[in-house]
C-alpha atoms as a PDB file:
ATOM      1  CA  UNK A   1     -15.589  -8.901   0.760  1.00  0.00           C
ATOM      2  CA  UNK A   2     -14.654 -10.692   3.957  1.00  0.00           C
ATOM      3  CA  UNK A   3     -13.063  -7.765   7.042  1.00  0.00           C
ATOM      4  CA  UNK A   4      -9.995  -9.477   6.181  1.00  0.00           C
ATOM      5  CA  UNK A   5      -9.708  -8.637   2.744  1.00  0.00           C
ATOM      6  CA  UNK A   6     -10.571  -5.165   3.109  1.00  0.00           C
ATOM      7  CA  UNK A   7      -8.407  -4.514   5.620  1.00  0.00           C
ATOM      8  CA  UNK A   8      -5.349  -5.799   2.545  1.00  0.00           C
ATOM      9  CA  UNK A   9      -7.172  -3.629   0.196  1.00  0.00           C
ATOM     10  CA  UNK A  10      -7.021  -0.503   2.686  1.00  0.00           C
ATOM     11  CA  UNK A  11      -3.237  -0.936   3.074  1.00  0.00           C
ATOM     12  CA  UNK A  12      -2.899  -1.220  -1.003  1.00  0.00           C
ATOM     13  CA  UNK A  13      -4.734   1.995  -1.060  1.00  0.00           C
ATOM     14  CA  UNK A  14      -2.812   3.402   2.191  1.00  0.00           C
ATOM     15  CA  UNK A  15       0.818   2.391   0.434  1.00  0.00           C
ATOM     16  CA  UNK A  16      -0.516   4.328  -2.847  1.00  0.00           C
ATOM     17  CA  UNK A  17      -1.400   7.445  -0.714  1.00  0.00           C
ATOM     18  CA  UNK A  18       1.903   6.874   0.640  1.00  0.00           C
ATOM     19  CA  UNK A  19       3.864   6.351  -2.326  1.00  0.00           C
ATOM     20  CA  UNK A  20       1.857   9.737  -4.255  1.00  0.00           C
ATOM     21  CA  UNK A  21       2.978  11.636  -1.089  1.00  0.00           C
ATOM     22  CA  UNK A  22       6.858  11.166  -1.034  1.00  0.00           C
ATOM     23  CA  UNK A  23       7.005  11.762  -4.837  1.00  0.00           C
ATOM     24  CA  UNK A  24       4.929  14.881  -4.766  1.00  0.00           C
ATOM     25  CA  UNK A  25       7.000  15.450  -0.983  1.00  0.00           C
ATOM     26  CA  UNK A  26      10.611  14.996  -3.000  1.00  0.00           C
ATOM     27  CA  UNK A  27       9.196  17.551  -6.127  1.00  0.00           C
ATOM     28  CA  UNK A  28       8.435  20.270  -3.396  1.00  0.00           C
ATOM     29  CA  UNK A  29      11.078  19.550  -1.197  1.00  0.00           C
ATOM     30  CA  UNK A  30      13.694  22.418   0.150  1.00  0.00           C
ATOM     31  CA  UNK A  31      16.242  20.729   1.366  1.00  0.00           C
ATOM     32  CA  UNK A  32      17.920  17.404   1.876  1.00  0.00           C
ATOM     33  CA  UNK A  33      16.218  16.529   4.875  1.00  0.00           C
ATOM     34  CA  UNK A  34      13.010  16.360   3.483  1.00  0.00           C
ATOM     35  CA  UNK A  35      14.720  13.850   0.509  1.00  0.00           C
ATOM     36  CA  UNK A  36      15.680  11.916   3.242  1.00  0.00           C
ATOM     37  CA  UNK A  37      12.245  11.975   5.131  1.00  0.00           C
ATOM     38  CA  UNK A  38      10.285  11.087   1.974  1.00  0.00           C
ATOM     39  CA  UNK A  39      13.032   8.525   0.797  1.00  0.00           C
ATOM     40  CA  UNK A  40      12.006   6.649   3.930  1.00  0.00           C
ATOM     41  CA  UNK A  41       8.577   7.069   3.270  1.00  0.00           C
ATOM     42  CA  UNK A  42       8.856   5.938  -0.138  1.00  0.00           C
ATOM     43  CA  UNK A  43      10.892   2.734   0.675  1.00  0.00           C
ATOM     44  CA  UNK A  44       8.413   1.828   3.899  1.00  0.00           C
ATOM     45  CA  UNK A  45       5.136   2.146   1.019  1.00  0.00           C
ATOM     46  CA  UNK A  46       6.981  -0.195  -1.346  1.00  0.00           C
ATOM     47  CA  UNK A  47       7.916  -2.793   1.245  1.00  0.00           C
ATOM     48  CA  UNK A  48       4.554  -2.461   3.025  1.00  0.00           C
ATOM     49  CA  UNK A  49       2.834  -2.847  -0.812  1.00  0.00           C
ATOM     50  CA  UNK A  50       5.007  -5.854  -1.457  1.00  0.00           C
ATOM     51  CA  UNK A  51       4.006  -7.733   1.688  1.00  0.00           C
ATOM     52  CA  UNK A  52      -0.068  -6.700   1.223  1.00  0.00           C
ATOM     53  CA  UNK A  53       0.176  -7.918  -2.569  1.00  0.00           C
ATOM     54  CA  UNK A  54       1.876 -11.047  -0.949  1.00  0.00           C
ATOM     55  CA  UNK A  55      -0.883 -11.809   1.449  1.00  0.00           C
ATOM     56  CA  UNK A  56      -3.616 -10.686  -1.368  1.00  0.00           C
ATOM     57  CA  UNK A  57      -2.566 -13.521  -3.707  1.00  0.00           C
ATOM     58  CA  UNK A  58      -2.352 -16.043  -0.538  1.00  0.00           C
ATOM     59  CA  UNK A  59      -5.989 -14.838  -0.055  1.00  0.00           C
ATOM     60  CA  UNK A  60      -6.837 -15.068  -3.631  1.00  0.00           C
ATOM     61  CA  UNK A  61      -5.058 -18.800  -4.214  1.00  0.00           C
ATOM     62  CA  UNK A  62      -7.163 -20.178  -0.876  1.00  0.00           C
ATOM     63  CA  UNK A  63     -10.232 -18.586  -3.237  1.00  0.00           C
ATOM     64  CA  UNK A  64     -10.980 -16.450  -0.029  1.00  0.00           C
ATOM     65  CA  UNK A  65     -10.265 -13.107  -2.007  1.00  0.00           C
ATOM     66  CA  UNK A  66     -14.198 -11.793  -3.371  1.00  0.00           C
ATOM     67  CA  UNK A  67     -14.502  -8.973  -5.402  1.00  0.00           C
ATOM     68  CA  UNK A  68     -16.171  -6.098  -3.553  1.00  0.00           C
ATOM     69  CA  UNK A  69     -19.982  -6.475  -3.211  1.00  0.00           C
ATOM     70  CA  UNK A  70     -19.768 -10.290  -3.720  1.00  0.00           C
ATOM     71  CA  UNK A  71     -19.565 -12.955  -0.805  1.00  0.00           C
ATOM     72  CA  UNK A  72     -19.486 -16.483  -0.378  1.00  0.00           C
END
């Protein structure tokens, strides 16, 4: 897998860290500043997700995208 692939496949991994956190942050939470501090963080995963998946598929249409393991 080329640097520049991983690097898309660390931020789909970092946005579902993310996105586990606020929902498990919102179950826990105490009051509503903490629903506001994980709404954010919830809404920054899913925009930050939607642009990685974005670039994935440009990477994966210009047949650049490899599997882990396997290289050109």
């Amino acid at each position: 897998m080329k640097p520049c692939d991983k690097n898309i496949q660390k931020t789909l991994d970092l946005t579902k860290k993310m996105i586990d956190l606020a929902n498990q942050g919102v179950d826990e939470r105490e009051d509503d500043a903490c629903a506001i501090l994980y709404g954010v963080l919830l809404d920054s995963a899913y925009k930050i997700k939607r642009l990685a998946e974005k670039e994935k598929a440009v990477h994966i249409r210009k047949g650049w995208w490899q599997p882990e393991g396997k290289s050109k």
